[in-house]
PDB file of N, CA and C in Angstrom:
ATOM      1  N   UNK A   1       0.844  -1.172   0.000  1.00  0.00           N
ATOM      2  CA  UNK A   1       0.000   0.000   0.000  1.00  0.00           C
ATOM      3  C   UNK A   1       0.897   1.247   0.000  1.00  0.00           C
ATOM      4  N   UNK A   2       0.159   2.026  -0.970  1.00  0.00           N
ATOM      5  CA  UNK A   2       1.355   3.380  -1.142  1.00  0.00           C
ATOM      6  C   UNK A   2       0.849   4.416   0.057  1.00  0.00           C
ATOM      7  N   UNK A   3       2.251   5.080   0.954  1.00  0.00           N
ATOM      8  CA  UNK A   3       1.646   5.736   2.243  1.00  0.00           C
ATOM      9  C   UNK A   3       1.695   7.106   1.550  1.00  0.00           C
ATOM     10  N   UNK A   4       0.798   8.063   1.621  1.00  0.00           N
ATOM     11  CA  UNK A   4       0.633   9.429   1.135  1.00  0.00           C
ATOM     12  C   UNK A   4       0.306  10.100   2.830  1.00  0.00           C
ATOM     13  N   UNK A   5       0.881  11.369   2.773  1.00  0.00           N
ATOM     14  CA  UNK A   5       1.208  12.227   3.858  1.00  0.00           C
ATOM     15  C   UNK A   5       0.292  13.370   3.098  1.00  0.00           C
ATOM     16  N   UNK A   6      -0.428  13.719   3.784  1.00  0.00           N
ATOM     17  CA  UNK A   6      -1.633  14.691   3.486  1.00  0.00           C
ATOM     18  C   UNK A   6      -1.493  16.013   4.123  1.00  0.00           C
ATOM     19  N   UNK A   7      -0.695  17.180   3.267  1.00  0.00           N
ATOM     20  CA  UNK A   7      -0.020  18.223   3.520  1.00  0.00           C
ATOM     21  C   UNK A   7      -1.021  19.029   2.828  1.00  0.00           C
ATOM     22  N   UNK A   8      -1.373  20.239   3.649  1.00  0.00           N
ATOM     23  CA  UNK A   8      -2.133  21.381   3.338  1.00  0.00           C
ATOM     24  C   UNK A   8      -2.396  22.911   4.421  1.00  0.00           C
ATOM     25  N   UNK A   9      -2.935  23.638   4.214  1.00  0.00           N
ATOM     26  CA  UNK A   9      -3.856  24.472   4.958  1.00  0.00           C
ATOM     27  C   UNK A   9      -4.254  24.002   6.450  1.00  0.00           C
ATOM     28  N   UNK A  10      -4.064  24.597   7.409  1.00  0.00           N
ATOM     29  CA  UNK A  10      -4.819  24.294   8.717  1.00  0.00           C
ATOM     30  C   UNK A  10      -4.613  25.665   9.485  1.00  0.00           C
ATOM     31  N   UNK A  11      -3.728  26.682   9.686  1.00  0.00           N
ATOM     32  CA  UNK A  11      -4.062  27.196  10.677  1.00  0.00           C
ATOM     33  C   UNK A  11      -4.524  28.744  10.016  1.00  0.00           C
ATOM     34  N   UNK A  12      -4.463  28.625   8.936  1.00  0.00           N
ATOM     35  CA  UNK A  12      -4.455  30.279   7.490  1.00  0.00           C
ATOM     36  C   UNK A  12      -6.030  29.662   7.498  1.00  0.00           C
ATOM     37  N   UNK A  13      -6.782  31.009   7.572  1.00  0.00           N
ATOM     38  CA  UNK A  13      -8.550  30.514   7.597  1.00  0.00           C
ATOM     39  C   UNK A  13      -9.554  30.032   8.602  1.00  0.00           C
ATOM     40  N   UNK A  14      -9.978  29.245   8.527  1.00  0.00           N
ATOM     41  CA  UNK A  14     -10.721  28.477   8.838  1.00  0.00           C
ATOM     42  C   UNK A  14     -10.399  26.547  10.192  1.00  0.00           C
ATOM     43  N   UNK A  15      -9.648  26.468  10.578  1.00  0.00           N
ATOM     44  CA  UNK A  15      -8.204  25.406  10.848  1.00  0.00           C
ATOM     45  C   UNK A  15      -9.298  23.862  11.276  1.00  0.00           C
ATOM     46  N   UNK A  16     -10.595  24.184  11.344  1.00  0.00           N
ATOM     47  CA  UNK A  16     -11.885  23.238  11.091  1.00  0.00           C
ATOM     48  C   UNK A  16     -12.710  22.621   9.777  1.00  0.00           C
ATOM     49  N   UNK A  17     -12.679  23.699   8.721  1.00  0.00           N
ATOM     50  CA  UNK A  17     -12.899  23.502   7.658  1.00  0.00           C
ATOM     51  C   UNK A  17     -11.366  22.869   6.668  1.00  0.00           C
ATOM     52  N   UNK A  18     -10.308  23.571   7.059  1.00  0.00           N
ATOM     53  CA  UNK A  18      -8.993  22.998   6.668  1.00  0.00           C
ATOM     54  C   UNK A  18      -8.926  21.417   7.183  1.00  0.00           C
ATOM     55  N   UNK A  19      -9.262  21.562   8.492  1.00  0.00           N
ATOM     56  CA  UNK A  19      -9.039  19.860   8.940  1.00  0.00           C
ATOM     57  C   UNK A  19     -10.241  18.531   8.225  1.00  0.00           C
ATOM     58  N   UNK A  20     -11.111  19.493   7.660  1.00  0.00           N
ATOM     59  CA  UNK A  20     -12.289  18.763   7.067  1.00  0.00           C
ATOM     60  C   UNK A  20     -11.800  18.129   5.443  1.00  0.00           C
ATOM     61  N   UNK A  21     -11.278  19.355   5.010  1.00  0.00           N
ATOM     62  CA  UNK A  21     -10.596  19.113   3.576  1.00  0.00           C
ATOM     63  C   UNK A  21      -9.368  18.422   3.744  1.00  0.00           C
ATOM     64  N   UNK A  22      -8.580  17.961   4.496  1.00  0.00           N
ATOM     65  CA  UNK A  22      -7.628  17.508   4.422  1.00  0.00           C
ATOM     66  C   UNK A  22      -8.552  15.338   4.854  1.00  0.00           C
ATOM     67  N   UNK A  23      -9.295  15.316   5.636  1.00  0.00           N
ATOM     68  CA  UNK A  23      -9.952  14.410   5.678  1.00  0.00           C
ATOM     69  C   UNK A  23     -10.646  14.175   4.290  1.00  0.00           C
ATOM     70  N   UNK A  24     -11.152  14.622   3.966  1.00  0.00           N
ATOM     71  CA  UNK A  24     -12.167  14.084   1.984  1.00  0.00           C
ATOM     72  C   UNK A  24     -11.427  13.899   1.613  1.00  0.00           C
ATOM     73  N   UNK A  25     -10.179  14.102   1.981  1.00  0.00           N
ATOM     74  CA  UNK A  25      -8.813  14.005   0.524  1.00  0.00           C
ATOM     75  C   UNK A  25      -8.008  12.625   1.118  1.00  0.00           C
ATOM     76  N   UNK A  26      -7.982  12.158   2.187  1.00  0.00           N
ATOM     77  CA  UNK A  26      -7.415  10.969   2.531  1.00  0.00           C
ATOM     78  C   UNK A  26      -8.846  10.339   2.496  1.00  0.00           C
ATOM     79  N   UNK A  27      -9.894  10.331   2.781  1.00  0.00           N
ATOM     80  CA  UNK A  27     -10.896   9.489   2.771  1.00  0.00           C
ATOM     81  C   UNK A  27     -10.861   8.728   0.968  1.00  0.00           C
ATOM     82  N   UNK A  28     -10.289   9.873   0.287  1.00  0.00           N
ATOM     83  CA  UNK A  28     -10.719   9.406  -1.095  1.00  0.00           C
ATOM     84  C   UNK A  28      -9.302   8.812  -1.505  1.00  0.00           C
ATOM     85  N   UNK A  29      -8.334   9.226  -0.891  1.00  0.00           N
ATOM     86  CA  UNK A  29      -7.149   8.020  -0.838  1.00  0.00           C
ATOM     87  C   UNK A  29      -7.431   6.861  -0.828  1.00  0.00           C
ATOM     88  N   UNK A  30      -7.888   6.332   1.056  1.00  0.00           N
ATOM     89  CA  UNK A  30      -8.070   5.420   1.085  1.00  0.00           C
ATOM     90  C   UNK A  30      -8.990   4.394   0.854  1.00  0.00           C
ATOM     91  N   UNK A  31     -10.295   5.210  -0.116  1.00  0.00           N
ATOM     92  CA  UNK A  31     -11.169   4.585  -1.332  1.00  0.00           C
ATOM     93  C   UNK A  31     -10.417   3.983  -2.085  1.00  0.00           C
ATOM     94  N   UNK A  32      -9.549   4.601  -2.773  1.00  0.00           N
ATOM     95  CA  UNK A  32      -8.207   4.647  -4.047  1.00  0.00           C
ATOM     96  C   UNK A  32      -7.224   3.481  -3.525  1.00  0.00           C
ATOM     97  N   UNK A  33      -7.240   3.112  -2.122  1.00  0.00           N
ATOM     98  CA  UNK A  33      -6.552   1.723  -2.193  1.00  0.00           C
ATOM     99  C   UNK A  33      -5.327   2.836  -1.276  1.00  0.00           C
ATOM    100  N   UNK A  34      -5.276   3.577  -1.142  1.00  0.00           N
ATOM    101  CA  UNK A  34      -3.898   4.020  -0.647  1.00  0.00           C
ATOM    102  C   UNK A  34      -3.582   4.391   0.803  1.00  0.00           C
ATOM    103  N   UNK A  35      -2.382   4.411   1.634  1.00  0.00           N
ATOM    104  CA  UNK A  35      -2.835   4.950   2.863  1.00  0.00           C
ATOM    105  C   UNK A  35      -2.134   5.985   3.526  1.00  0.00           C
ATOM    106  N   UNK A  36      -3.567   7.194   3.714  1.00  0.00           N
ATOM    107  CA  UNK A  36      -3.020   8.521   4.090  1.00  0.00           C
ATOM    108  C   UNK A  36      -2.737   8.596   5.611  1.00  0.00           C
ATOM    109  N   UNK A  37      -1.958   9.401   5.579  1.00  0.00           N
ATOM    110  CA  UNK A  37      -1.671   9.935   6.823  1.00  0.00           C
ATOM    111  C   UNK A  37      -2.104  11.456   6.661  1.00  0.00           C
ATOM    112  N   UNK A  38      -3.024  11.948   7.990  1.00  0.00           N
ATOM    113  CA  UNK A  38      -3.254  13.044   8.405  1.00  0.00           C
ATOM    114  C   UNK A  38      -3.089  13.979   9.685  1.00  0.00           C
ATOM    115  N   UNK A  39      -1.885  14.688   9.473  1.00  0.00           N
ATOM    116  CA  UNK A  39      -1.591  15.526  10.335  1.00  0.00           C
ATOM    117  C   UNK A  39      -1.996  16.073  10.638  1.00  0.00           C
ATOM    118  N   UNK A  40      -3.620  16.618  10.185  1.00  0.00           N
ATOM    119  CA  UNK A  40      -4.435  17.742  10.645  1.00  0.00           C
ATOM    120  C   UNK A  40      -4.750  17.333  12.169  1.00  0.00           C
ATOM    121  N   UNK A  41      -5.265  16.203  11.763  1.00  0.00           N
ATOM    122  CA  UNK A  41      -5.544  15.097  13.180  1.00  0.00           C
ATOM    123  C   UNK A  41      -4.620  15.475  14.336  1.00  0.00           C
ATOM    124  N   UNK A  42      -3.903  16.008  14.471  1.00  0.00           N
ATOM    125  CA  UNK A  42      -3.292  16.457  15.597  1.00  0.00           C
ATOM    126  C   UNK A  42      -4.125  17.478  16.881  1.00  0.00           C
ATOM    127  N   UNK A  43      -4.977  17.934  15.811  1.00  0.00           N
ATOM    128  CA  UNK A  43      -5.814  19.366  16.296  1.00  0.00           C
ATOM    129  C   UNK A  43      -6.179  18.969  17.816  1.00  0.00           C
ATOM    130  N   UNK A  44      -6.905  17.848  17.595  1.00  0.00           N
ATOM    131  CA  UNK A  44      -7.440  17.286  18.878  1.00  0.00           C
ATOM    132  C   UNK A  44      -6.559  16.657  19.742  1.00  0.00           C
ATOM    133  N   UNK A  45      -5.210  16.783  19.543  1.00  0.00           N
ATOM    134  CA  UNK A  45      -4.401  16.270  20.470  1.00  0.00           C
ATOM    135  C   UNK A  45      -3.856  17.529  21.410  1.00  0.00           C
ATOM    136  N   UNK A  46      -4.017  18.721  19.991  1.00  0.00           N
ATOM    137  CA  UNK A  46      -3.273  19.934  20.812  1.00  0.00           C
ATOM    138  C   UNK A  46      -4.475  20.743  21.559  1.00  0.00           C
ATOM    139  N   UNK A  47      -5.599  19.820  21.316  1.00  0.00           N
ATOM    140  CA  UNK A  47      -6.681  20.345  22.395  1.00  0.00           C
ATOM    141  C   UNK A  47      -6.477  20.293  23.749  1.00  0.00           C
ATOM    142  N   UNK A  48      -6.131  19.059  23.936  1.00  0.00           N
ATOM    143  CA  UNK A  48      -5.888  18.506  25.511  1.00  0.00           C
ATOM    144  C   UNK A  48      -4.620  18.333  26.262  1.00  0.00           C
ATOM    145  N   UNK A  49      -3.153  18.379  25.054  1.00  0.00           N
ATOM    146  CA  UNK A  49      -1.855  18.584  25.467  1.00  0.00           C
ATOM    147  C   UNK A  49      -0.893  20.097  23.813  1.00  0.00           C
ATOM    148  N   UNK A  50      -1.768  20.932  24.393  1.00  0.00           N
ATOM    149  CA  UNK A  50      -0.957  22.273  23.714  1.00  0.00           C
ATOM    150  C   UNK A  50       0.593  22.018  23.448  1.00  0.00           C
ATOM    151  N   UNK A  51       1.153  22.120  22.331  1.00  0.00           N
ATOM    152  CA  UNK A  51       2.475  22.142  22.486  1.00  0.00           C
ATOM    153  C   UNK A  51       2.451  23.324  21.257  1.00  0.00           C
ATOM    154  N   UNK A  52       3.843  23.782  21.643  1.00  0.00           N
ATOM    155  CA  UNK A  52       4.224  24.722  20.297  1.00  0.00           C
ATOM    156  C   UNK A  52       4.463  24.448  18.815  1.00  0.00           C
ATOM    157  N   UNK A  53       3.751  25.391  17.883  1.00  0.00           N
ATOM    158  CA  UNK A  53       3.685  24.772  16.599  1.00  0.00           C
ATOM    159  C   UNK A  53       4.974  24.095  15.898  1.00  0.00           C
ATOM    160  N   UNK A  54       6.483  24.787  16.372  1.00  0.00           N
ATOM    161  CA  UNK A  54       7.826  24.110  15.934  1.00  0.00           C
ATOM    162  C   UNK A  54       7.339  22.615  16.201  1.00  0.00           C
ATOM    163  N   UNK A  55       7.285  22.511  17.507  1.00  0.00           N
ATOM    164  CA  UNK A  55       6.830  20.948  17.523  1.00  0.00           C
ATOM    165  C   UNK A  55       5.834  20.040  17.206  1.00  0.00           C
ATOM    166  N   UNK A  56       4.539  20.276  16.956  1.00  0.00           N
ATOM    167  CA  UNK A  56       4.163  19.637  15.717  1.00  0.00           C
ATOM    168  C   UNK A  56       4.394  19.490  14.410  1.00  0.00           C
ATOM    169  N   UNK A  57       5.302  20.544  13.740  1.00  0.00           N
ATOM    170  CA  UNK A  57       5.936  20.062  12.324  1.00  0.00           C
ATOM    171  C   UNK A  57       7.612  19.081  12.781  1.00  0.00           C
ATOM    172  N   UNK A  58       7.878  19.515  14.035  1.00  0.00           N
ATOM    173  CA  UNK A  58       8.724  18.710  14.030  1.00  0.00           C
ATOM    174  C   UNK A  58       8.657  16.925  13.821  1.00  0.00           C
ATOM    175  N   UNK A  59       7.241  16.736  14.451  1.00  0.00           N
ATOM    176  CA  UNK A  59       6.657  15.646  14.684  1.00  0.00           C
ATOM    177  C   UNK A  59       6.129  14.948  12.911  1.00  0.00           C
ATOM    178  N   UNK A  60       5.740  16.323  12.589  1.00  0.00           N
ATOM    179  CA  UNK A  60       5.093  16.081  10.902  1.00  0.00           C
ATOM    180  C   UNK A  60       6.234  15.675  10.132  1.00  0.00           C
ATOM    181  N   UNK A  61       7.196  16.313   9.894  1.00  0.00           N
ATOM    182  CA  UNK A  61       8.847  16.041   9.503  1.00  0.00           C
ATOM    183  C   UNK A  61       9.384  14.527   9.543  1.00  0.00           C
ATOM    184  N   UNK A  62       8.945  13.985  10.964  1.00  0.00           N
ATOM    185  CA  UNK A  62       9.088  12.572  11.071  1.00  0.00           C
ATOM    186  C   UNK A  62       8.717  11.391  10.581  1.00  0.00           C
ATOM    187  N   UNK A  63       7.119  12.160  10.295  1.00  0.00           N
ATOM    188  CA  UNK A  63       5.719  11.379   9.416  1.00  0.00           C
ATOM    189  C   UNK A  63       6.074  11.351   8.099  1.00  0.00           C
ATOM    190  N   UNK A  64       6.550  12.302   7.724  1.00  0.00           N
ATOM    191  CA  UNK A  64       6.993  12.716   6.131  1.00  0.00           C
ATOM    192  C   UNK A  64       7.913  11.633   5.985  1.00  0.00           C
ATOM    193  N   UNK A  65       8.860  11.292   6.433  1.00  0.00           N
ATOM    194  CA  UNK A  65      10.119  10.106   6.407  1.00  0.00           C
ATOM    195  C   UNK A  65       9.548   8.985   6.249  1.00  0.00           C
ATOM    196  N   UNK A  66       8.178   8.381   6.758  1.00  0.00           N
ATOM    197  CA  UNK A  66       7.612   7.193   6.944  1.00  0.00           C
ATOM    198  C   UNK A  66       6.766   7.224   5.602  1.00  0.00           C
ATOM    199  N   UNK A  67       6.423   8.212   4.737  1.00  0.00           N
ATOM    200  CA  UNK A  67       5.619   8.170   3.640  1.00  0.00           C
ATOM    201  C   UNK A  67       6.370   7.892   2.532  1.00  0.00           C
ATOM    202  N   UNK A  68       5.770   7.577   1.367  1.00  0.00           N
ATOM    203  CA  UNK A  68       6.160   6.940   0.127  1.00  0.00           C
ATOM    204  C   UNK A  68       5.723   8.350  -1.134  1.00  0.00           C
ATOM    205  N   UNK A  69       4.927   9.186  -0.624  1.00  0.00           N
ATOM    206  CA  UNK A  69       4.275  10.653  -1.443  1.00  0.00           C
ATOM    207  C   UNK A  69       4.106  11.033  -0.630  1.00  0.00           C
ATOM    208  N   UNK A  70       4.038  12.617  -1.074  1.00  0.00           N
ATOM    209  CA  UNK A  70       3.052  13.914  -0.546  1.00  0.00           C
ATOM    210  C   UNK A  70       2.207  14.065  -1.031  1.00  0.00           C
ATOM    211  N   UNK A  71       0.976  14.488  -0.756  1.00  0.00           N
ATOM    212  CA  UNK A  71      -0.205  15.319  -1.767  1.00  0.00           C
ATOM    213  C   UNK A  71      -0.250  16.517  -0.999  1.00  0.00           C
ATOM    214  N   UNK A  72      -0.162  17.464  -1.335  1.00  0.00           N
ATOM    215  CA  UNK A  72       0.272  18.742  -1.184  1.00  0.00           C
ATOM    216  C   UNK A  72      -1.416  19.570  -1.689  1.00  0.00           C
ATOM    217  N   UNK A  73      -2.316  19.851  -0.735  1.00  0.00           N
ATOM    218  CA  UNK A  73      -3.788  20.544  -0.878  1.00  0.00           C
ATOM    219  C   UNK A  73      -3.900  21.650  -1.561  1.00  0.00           C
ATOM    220  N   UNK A  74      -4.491  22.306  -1.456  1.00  0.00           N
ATOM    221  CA  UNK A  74      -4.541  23.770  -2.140  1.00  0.00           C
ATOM    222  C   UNK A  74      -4.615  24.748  -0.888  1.00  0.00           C
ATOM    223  N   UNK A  75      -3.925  25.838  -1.285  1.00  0.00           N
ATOM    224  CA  UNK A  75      -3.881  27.006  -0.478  1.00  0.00           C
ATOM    225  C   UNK A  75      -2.827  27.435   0.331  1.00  0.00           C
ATOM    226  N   UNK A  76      -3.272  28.411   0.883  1.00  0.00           N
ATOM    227  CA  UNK A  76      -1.505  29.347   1.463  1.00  0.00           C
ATOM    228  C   UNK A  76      -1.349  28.416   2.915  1.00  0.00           C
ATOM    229  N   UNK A  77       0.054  28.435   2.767  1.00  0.00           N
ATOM    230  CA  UNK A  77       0.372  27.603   4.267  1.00  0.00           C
ATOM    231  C   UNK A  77       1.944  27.381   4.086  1.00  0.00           C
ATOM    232  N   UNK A  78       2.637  28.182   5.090  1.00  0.00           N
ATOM    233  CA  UNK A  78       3.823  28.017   5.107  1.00  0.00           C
ATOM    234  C   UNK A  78       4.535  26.433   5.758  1.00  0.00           C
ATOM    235  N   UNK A  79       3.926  26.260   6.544  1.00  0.00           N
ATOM    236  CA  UNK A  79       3.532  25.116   7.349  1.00  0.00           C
ATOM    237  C   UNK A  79       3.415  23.494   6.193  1.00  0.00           C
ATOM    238  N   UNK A  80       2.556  23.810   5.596  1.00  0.00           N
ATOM    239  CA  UNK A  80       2.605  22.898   4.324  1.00  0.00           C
ATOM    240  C   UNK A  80       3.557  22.827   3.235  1.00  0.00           C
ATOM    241  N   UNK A  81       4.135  23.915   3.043  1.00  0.00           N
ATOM    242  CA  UNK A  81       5.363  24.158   2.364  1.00  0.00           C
ATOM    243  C   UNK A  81       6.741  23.309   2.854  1.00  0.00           C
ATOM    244  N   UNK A  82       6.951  23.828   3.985  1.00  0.00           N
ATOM    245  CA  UNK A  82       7.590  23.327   4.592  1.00  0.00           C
ATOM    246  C   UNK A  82       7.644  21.831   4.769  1.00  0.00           C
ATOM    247  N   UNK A  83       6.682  20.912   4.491  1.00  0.00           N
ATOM    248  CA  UNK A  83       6.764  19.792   4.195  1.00  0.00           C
ATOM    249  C   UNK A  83       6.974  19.582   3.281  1.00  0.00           C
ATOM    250  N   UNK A  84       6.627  20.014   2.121  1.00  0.00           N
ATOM    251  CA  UNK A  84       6.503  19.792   0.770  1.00  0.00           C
ATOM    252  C   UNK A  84       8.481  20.044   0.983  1.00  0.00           C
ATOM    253  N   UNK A  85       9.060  20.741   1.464  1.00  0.00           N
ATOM    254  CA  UNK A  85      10.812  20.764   1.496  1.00  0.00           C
ATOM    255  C   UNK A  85      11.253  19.533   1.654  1.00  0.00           C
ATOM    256  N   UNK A  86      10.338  19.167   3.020  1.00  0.00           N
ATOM    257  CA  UNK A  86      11.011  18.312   3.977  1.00  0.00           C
ATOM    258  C   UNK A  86      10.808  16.550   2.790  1.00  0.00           C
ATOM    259  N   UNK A  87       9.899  16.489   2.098  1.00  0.00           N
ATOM    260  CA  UNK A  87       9.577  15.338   1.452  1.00  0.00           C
ATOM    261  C   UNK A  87      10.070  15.235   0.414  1.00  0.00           C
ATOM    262  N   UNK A  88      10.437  16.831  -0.726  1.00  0.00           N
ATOM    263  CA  UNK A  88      11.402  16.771  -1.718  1.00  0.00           C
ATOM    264  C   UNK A  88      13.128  16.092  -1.218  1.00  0.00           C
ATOM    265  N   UNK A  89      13.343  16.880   0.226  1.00  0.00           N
ATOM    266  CA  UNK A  89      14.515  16.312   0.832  1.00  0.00           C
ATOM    267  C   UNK A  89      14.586  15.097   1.060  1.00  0.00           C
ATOM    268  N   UNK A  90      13.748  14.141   1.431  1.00  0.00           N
ATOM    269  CA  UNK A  90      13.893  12.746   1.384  1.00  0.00           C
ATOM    270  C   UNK A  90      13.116  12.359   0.390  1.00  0.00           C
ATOM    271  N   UNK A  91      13.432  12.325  -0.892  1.00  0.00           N
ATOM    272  CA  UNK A  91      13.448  11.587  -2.125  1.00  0.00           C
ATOM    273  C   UNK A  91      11.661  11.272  -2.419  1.00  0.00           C
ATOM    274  N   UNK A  92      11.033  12.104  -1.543  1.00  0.00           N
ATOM    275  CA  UNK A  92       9.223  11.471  -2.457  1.00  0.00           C
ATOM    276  C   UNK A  92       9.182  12.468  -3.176  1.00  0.00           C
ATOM    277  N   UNK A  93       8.214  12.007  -4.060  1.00  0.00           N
ATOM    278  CA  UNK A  93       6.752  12.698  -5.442  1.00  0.00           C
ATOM    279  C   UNK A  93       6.449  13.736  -4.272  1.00  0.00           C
ATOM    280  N   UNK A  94       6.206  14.699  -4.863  1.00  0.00           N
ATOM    281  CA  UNK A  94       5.080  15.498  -4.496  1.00  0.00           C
ATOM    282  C   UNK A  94       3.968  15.729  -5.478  1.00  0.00           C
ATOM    283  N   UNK A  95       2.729  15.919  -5.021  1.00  0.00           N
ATOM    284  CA  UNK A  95       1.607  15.910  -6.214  1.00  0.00           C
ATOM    285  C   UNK A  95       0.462  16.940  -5.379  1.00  0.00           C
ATOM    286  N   UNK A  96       0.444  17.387  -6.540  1.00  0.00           N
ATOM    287  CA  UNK A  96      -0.549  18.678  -6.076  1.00  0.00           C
ATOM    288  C   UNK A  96      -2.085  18.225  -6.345  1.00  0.00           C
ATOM    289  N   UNK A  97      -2.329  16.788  -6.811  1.00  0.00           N
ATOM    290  CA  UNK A  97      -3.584  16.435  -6.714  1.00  0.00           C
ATOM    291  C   UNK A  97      -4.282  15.248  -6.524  1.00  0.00           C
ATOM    292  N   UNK A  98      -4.933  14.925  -6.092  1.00  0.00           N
ATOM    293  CA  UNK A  98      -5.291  12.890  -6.382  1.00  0.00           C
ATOM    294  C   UNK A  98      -5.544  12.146  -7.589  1.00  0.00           C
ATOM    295  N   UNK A  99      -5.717  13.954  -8.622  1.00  0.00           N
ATOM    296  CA  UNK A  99      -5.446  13.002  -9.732  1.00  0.00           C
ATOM    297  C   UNK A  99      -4.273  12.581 -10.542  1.00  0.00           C
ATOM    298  N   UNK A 100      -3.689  13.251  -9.700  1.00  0.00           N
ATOM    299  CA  UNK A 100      -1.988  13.071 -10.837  1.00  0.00           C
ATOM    300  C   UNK A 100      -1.263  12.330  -9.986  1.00  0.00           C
ATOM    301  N   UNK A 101      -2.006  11.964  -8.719  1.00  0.00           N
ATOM    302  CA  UNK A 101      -1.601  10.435  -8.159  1.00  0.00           C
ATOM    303  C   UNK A 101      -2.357   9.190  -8.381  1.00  0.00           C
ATOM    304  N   UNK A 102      -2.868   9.303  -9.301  1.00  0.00           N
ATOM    305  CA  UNK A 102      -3.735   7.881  -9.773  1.00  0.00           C
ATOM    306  C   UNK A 102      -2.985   7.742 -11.249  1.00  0.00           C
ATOM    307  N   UNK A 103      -2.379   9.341 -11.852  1.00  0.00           N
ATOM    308  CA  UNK A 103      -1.837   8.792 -12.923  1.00  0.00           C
ATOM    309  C   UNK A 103      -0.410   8.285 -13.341  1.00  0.00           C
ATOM    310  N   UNK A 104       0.101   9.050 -11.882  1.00  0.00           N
ATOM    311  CA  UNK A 104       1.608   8.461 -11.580  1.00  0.00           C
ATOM    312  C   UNK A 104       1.601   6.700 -11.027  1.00  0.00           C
ATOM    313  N   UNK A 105       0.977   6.326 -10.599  1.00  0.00           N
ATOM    314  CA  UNK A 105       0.752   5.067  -9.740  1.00  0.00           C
ATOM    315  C   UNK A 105       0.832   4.068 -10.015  1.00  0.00           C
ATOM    316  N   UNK A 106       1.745   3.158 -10.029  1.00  0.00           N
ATOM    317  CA  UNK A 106       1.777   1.903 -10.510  1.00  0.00           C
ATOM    318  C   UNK A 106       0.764   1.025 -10.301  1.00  0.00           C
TER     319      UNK A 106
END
């Protein structure tokens, strides 16, 4: 199973509606046979143990190493960028859509 790391938008906007869109987009991954990882999912962790944002991308950085792609969402986010570095730096695809990961895909 190919692991995709689900990089986007969360704290620019809306960081509920961001965490919603970043879910439809792994939900339709893992329709697609594939398996996402979602960092948005953190939200509710930093509900009940707050830590500083360095350290959740530090944590995301780690996740990125364990993936096989990025899919990289739409919209401004330095935060998402910054992965999109961190995943060019260790040798994955990045893809700016689910469909140009169904057409890359073995």
């Amino acid at each position: 199973m190919i692991r995709v790391y689900v990089a986007g938008p969360y704290s620019k906007g809306d960081p509920v509606i961001n965490v919603r869109t970043a879910i439809d987009a792994a939900n339709r991954l893992l329709e697609l046979g594939y398996a996402p990882y979602i960092p948005h999912l953190t939200m509710f962790w930093h509900l009940v143990y707050a830590q500083p944002y360095e350290k959740w991308l530090e944590l995301d950085f780690e996740w990125i190493k364990q993936c096989d792609i990025l899919l990289r969402l739409p919209g401004e986010s330095s935060g998402a960028d910054r992965e999109v570095v961190v995943a060019l730096e260790n040798g994955l695809d990045v893809y700016y859509s689910i469909e140009d990961i169904i057409a890359h895909s073995p």
